[in-house]
PDB file of N, CA and C in Angstrom:
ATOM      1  N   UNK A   1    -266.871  86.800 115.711  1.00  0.00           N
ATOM      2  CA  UNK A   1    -266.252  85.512 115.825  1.00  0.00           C
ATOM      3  C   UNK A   1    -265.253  85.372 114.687  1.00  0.00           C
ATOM      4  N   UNK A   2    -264.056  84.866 114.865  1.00  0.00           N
ATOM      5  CA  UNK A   2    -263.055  84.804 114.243  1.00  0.00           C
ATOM      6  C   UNK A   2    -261.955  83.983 114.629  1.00  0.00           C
ATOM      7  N   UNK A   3    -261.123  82.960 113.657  1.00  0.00           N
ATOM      8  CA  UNK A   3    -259.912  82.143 113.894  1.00  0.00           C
ATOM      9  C   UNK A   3    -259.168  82.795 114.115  1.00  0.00           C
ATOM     10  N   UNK A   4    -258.487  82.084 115.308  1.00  0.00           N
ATOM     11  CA  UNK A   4    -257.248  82.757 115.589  1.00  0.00           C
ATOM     12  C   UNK A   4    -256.258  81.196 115.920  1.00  0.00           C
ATOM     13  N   UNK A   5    -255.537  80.642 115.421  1.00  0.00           N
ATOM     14  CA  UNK A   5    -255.020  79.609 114.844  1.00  0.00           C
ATOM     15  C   UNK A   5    -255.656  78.608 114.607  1.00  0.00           C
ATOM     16  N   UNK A   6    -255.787  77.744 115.949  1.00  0.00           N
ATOM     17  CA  UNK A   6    -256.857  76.587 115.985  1.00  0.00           C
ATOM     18  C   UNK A   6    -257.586  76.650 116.855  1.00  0.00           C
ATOM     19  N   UNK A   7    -257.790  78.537 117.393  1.00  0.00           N
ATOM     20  CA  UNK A   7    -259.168  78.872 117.788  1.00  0.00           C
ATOM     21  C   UNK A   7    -259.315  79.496 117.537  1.00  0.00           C
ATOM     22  N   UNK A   8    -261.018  79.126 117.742  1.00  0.00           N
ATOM     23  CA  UNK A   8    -262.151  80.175 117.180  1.00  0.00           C
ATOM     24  C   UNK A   8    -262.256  81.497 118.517  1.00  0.00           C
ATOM     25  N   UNK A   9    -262.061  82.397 118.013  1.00  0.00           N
ATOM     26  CA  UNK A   9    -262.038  83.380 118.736  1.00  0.00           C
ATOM     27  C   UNK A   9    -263.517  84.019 119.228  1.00  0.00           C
ATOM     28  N   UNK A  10    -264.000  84.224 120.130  1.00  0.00           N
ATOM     29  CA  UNK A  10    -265.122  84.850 120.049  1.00  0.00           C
ATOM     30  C   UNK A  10    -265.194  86.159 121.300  1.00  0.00           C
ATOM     31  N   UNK A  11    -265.830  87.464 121.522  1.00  0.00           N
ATOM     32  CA  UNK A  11    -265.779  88.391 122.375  1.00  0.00           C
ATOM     33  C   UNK A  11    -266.894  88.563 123.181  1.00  0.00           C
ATOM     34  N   UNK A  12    -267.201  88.511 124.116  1.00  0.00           N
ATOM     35  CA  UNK A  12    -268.881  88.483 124.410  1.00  0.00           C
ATOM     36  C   UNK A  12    -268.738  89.651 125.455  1.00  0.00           C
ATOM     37  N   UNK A  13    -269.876  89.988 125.565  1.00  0.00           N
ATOM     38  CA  UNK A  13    -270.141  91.245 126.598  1.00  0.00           C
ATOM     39  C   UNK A  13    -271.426  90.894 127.908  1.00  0.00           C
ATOM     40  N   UNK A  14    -271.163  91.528 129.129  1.00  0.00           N
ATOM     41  CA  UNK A  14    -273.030  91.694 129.534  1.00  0.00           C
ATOM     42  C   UNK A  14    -273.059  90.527 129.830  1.00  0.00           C
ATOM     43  N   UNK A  15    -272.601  88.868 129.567  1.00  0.00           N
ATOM     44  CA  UNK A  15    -273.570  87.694 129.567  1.00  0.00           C
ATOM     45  C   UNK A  15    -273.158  87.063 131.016  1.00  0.00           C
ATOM     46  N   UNK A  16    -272.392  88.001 131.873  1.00  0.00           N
ATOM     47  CA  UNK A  16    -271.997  87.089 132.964  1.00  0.00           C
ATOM     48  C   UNK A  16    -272.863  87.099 134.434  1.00  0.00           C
ATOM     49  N   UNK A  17    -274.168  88.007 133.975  1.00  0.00           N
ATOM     50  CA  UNK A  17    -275.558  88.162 135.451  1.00  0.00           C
ATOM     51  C   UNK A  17    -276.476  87.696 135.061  1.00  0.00           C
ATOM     52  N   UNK A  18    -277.115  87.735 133.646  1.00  0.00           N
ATOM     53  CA  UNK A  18    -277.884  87.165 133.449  1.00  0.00           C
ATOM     54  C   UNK A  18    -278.358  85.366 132.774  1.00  0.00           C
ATOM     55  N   UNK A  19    -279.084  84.722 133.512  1.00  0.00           N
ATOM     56  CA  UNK A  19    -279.290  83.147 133.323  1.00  0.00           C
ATOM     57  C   UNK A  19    -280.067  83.309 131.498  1.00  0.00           C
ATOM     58  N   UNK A  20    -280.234  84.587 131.051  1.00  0.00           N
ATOM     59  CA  UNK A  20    -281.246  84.240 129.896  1.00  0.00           C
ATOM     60  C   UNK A  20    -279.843  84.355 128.923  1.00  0.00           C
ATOM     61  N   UNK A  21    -278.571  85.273 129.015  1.00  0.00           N
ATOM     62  CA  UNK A  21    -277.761  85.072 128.551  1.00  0.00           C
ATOM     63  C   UNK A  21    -276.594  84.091 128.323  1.00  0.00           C
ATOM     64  N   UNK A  22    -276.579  83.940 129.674  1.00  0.00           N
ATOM     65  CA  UNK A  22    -275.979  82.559 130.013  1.00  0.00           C
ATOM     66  C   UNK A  22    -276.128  81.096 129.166  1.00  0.00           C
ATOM     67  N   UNK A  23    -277.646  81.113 129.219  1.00  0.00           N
ATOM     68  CA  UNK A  23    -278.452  79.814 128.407  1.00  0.00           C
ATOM     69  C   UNK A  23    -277.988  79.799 126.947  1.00  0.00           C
ATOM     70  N   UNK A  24    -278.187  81.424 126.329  1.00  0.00           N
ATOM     71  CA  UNK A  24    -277.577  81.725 124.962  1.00  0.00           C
ATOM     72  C   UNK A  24    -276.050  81.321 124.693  1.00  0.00           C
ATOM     73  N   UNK A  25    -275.569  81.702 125.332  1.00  0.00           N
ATOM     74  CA  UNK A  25    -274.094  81.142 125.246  1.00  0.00           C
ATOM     75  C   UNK A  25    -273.612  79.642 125.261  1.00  0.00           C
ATOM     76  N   UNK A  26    -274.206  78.929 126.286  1.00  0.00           N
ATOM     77  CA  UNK A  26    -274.203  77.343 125.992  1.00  0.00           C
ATOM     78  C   UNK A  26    -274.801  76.989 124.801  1.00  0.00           C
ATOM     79  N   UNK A  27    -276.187  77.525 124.436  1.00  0.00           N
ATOM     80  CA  UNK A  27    -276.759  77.235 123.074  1.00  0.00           C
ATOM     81  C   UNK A  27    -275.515  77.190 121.735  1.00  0.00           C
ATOM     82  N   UNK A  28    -274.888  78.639 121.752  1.00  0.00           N
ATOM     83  CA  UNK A  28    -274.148  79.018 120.666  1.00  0.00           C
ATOM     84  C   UNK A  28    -272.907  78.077 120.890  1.00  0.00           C
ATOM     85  N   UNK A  29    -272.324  77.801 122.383  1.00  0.00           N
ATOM     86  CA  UNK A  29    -271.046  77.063 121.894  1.00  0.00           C
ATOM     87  C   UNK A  29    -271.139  75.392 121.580  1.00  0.00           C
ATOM     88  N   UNK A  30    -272.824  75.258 121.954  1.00  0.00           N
ATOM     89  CA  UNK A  30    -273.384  73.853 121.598  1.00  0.00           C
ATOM     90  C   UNK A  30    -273.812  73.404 120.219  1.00  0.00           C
ATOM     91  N   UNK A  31    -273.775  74.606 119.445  1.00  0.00           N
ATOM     92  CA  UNK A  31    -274.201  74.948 117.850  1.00  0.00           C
ATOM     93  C   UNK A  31    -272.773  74.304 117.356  1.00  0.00           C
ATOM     94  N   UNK A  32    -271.681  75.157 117.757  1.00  0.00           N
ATOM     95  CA  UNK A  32    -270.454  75.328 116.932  1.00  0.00           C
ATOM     96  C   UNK A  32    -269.886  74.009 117.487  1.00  0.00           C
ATOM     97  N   UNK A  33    -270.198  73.084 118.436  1.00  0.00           N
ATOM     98  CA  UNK A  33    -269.417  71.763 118.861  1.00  0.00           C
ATOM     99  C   UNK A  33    -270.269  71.217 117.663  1.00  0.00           C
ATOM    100  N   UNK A  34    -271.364  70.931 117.687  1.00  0.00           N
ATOM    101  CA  UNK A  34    -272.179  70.351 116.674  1.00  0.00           C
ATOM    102  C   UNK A  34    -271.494  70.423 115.434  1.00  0.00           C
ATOM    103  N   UNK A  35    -270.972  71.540 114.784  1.00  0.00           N
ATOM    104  CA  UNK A  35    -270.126  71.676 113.753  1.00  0.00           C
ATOM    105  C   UNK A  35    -268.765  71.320 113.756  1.00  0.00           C
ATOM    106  N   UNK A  36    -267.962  71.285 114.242  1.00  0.00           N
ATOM    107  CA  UNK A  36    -267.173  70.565 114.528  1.00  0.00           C
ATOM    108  C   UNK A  36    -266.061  71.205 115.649  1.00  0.00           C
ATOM    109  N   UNK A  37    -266.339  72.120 115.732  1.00  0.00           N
ATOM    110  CA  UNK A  37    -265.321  73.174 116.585  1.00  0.00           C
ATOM    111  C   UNK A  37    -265.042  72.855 117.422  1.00  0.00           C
ATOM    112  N   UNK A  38    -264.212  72.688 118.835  1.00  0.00           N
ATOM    113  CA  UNK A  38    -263.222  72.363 120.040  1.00  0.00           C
ATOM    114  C   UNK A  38    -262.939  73.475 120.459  1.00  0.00           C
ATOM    115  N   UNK A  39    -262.202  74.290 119.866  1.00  0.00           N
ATOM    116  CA  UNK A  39    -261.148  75.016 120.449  1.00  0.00           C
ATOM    117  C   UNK A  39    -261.593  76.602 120.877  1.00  0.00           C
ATOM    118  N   UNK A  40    -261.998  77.198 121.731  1.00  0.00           N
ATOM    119  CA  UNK A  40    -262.280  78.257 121.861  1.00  0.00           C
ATOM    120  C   UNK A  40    -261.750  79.331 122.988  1.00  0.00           C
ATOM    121  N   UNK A  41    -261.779  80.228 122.678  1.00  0.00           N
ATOM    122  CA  UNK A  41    -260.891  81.232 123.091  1.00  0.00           C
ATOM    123  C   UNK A  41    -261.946  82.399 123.415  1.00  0.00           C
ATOM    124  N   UNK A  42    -262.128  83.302 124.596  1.00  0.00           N
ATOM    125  CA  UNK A  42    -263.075  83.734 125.129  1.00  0.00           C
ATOM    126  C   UNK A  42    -262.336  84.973 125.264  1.00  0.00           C
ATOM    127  N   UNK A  43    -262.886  86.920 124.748  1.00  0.00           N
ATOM    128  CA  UNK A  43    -262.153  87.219 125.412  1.00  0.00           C
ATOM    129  C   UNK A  43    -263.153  88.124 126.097  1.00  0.00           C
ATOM    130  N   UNK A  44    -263.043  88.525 127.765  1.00  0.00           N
ATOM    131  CA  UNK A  44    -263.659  88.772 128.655  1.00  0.00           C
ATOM    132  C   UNK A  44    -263.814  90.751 128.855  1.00  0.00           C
ATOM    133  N   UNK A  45    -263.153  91.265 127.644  1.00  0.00           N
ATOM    134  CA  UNK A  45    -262.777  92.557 128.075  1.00  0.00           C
ATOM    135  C   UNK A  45    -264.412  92.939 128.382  1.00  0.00           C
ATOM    136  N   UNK A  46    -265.597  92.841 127.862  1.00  0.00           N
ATOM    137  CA  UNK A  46    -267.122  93.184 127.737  1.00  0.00           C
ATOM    138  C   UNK A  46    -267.820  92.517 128.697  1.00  0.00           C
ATOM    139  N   UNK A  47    -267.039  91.825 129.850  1.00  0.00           N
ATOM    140  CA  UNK A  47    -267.847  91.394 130.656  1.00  0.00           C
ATOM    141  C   UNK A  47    -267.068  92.180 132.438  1.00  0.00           C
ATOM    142  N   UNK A  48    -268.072  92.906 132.936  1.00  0.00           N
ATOM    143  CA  UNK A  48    -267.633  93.112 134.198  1.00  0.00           C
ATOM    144  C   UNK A  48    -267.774  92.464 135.316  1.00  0.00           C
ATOM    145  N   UNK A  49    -268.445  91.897 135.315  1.00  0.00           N
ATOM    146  CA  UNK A  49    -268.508  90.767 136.572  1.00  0.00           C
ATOM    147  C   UNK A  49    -269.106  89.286 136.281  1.00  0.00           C
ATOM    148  N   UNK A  50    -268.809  88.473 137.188  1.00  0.00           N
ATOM    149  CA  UNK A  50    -269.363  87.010 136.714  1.00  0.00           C
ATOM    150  C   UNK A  50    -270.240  86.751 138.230  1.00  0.00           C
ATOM    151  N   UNK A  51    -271.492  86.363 138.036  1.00  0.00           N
ATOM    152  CA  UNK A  51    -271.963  85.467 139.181  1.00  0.00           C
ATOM    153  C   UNK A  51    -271.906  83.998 139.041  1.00  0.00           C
ATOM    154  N   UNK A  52    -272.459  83.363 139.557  1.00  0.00           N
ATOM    155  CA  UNK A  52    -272.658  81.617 139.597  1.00  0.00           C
ATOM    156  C   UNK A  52    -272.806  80.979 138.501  1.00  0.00           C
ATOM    157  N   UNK A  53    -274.000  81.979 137.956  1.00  0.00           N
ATOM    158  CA  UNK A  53    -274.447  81.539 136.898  1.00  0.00           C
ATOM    159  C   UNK A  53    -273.788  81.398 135.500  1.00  0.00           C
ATOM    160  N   UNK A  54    -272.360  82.344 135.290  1.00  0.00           N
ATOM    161  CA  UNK A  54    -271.585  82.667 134.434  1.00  0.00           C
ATOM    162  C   UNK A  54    -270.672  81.684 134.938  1.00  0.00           C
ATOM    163  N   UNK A  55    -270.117  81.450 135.949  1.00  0.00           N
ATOM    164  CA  UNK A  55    -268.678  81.035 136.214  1.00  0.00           C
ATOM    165  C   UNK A  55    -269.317  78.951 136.212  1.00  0.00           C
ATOM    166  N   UNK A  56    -270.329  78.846 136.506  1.00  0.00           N
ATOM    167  CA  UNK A  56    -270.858  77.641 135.768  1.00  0.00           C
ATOM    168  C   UNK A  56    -271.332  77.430 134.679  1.00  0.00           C
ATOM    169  N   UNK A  57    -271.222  78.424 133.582  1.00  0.00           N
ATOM    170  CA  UNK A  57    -271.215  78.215 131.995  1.00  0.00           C
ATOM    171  C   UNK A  57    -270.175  77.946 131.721  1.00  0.00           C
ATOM    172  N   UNK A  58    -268.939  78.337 132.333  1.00  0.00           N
ATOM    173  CA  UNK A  58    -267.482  78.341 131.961  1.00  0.00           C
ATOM    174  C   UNK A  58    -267.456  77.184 132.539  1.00  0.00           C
ATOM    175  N   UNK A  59    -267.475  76.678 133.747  1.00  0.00           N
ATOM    176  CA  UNK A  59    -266.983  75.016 133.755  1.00  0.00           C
ATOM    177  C   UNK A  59    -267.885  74.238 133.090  1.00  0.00           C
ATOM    178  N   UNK A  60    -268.992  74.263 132.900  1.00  0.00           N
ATOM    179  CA  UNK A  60    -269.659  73.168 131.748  1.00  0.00           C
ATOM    180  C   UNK A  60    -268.989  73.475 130.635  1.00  0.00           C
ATOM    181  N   UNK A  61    -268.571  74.544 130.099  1.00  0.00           N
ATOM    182  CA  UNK A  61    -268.137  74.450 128.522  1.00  0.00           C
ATOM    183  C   UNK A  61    -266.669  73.974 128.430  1.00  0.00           C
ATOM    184  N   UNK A  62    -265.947  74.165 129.596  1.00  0.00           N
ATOM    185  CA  UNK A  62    -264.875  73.861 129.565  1.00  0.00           C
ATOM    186  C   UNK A  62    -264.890  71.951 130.140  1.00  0.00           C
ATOM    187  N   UNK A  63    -265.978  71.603 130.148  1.00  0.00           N
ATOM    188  CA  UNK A  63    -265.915  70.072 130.269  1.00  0.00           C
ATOM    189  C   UNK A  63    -266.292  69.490 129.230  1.00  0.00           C
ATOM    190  N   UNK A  64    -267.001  70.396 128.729  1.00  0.00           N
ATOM    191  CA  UNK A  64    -267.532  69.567 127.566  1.00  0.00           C
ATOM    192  C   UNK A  64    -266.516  69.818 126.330  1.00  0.00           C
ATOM    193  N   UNK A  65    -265.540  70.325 126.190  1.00  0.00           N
ATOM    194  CA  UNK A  65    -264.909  70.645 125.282  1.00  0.00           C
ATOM    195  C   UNK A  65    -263.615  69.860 125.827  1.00  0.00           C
ATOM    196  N   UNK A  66    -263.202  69.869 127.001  1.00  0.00           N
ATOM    197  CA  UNK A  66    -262.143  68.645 127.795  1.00  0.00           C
ATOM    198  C   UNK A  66    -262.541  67.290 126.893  1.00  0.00           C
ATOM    199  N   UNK A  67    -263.762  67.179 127.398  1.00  0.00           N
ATOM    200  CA  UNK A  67    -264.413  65.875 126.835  1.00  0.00           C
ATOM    201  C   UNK A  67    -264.310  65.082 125.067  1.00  0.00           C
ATOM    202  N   UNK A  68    -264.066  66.151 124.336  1.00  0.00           N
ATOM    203  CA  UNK A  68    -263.841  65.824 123.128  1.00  0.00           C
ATOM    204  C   UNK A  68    -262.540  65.919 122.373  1.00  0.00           C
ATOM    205  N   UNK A  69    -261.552  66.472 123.622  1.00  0.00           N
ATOM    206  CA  UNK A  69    -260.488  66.775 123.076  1.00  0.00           C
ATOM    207  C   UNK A  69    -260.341  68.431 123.244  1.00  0.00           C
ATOM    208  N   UNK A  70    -260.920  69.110 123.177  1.00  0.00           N
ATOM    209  CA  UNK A  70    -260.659  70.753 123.019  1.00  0.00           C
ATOM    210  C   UNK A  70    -260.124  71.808 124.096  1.00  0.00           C
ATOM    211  N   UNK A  71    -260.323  72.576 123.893  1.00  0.00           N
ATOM    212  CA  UNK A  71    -259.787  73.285 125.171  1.00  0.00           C
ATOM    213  C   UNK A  71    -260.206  74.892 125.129  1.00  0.00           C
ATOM    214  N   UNK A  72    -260.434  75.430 126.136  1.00  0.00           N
ATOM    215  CA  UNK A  72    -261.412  76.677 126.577  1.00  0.00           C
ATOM    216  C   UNK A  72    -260.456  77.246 126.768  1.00  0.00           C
ATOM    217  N   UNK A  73    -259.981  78.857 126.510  1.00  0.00           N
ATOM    218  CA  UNK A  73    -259.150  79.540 127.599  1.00  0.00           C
ATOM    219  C   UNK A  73    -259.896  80.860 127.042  1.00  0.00           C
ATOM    220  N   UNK A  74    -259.463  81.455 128.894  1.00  0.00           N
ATOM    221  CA  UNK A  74    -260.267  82.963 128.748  1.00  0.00           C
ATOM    222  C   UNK A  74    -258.921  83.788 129.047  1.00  0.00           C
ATOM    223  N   UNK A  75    -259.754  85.152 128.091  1.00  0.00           N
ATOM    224  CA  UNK A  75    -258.549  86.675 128.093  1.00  0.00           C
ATOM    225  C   UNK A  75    -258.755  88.075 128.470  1.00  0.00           C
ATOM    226  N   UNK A  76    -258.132  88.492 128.727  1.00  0.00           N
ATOM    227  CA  UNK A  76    -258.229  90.230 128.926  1.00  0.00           C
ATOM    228  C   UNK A  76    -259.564  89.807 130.107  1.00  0.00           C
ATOM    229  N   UNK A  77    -259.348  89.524 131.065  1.00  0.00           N
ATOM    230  CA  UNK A  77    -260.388  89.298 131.999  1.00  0.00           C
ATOM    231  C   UNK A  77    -260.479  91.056 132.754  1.00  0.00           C
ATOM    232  N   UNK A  78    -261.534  91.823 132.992  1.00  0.00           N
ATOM    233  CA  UNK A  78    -261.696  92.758 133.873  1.00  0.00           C
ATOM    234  C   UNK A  78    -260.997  92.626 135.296  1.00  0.00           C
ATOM    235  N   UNK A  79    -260.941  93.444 135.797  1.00  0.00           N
ATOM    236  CA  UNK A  79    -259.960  93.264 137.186  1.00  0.00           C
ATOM    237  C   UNK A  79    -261.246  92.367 138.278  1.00  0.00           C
ATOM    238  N   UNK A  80    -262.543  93.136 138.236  1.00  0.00           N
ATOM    239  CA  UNK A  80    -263.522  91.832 139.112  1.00  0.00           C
ATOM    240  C   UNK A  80    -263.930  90.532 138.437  1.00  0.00           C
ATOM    241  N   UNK A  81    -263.557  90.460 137.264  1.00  0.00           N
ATOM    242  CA  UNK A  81    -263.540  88.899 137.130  1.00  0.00           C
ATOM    243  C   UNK A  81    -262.175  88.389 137.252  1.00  0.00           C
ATOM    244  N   UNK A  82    -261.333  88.719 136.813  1.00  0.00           N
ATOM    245  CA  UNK A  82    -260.154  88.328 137.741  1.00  0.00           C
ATOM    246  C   UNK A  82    -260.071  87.697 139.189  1.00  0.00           C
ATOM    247  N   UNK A  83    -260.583  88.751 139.818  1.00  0.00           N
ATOM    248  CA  UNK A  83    -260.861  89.090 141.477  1.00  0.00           C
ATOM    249  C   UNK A  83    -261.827  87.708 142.117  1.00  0.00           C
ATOM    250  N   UNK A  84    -262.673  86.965 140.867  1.00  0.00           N
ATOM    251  CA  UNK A  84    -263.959  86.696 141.253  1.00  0.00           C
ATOM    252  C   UNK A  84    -263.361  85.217 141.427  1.00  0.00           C
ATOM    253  N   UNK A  85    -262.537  85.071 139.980  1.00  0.00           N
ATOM    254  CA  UNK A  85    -262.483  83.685 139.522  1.00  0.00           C
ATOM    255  C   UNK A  85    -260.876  83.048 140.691  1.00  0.00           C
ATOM    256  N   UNK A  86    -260.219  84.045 140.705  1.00  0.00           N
ATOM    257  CA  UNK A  86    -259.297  83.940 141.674  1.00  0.00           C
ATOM    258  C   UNK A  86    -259.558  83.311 143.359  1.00  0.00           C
ATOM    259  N   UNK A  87    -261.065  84.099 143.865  1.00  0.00           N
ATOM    260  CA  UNK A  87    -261.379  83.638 144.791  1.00  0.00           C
ATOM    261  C   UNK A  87    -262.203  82.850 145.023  1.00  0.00           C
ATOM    262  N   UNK A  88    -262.877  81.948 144.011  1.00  0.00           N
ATOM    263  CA  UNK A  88    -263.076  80.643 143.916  1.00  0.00           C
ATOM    264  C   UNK A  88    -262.588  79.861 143.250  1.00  0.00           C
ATOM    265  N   UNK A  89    -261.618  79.977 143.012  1.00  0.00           N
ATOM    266  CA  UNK A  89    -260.481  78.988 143.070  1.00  0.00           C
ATOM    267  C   UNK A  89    -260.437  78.784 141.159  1.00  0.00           C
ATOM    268  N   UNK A  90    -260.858  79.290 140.471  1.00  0.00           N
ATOM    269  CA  UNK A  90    -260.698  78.749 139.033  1.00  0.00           C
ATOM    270  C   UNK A  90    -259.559  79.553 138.085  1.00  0.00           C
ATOM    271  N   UNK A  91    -258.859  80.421 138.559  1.00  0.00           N
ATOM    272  CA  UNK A  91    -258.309  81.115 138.062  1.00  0.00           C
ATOM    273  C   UNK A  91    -257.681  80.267 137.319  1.00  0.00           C
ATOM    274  N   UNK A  92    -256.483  79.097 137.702  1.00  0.00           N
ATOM    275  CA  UNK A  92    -255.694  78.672 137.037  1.00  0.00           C
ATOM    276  C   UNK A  92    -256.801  77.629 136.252  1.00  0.00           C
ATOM    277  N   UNK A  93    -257.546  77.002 136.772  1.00  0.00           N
ATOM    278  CA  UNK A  93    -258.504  75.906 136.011  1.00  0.00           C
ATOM    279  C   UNK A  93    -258.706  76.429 134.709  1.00  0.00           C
ATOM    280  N   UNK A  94    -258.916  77.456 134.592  1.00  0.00           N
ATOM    281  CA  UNK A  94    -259.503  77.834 132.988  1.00  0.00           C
ATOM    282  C   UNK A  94    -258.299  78.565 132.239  1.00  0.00           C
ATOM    283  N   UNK A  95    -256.782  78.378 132.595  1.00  0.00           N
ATOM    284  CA  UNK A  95    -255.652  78.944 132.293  1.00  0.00           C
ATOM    285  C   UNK A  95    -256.507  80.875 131.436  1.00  0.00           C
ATOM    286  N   UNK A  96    -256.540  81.573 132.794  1.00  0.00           N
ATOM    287  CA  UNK A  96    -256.733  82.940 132.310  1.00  0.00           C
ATOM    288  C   UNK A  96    -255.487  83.396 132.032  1.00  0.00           C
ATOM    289  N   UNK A  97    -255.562  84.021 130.886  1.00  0.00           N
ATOM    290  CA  UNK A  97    -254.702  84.892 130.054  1.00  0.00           C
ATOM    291  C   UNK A  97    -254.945  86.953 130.203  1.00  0.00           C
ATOM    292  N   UNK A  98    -253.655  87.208 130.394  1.00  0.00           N
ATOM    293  CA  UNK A  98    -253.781  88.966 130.376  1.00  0.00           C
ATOM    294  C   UNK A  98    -254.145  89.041 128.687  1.00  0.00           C
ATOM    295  N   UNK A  99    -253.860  88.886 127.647  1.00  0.00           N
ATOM    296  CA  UNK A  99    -253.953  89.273 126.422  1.00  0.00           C
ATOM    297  C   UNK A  99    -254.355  87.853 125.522  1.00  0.00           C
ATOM    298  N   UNK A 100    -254.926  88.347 123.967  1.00  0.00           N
ATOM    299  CA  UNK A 100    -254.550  87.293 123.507  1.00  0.00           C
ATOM    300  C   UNK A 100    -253.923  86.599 123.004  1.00  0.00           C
ATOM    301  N   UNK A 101    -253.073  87.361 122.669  1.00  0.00           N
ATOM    302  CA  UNK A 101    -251.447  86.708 122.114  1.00  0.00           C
ATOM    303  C   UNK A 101    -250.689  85.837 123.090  1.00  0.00           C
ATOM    304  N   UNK A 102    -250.763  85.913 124.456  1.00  0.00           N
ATOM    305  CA  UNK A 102    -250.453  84.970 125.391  1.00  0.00           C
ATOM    306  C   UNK A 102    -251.948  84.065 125.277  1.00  0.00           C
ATOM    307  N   UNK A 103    -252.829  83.797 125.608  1.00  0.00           N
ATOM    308  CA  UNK A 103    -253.396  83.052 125.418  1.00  0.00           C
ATOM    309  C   UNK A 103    -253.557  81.710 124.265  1.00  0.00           C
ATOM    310  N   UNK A 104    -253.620  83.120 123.019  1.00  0.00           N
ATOM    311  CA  UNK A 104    -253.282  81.920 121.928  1.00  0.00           C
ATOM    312  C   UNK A 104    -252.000  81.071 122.136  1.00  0.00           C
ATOM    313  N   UNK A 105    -250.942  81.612 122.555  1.00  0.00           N
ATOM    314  CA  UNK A 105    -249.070  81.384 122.638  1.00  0.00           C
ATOM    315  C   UNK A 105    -249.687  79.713 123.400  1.00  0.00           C
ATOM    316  N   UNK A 106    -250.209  79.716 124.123  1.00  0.00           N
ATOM    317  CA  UNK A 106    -250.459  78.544 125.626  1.00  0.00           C
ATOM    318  C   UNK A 106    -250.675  77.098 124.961  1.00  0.00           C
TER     319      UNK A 106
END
């Protein structure tokens, strides 16, 4: 985890099949709202696929961070999460980024 202007950058892997990982991840970005953080920046290269359970961690975190002012964006997405988020419709909702230098740029 690391700033990258006025986001906190973070890389995660693996957490997009499983609900026990999933849970961890709301925990951790529910830690760092607690502290004061908003702004986060996701980048997806360590994750190969997303089920339900992942692609509804991403809209709760991205509401709850709407909600206070902040803003979520994901990067370097794999070609099946690409594929995934595209065909239910969130692609543009969560403004996915090819890199993070476009992402941060947004």
């Amino acid at each position: 985890m690391r700033y990258a202007g006025r986001f906190l950058r973070h890389k995660f892997s693996g957490f997009s099949r499983a609900s026990q990982n999933t849970q961890k991840f709301r925990e951790h970005v529910q830690s760092l709202m607690d502290s004061g953080e908003k702004n986060f920046a996701v980048n997806l290269t360590g994750v190969p696929m997303l089920d339900s359970s992942g692609i509804g961690t991403f809209v709760r975190t991205h509401k709850m961070l709407k909600e206070t002012g902040g803003k979520l964006i994901l990067f370097a997405p794999t070609k099946m999460v690409r594929q995934t988020l595209k065909m239910v419709g969130l692609e543009r909702f969560f403004g996915l980024y090819e890199d993070e230098g476009s992402a941060l740029a947004s």
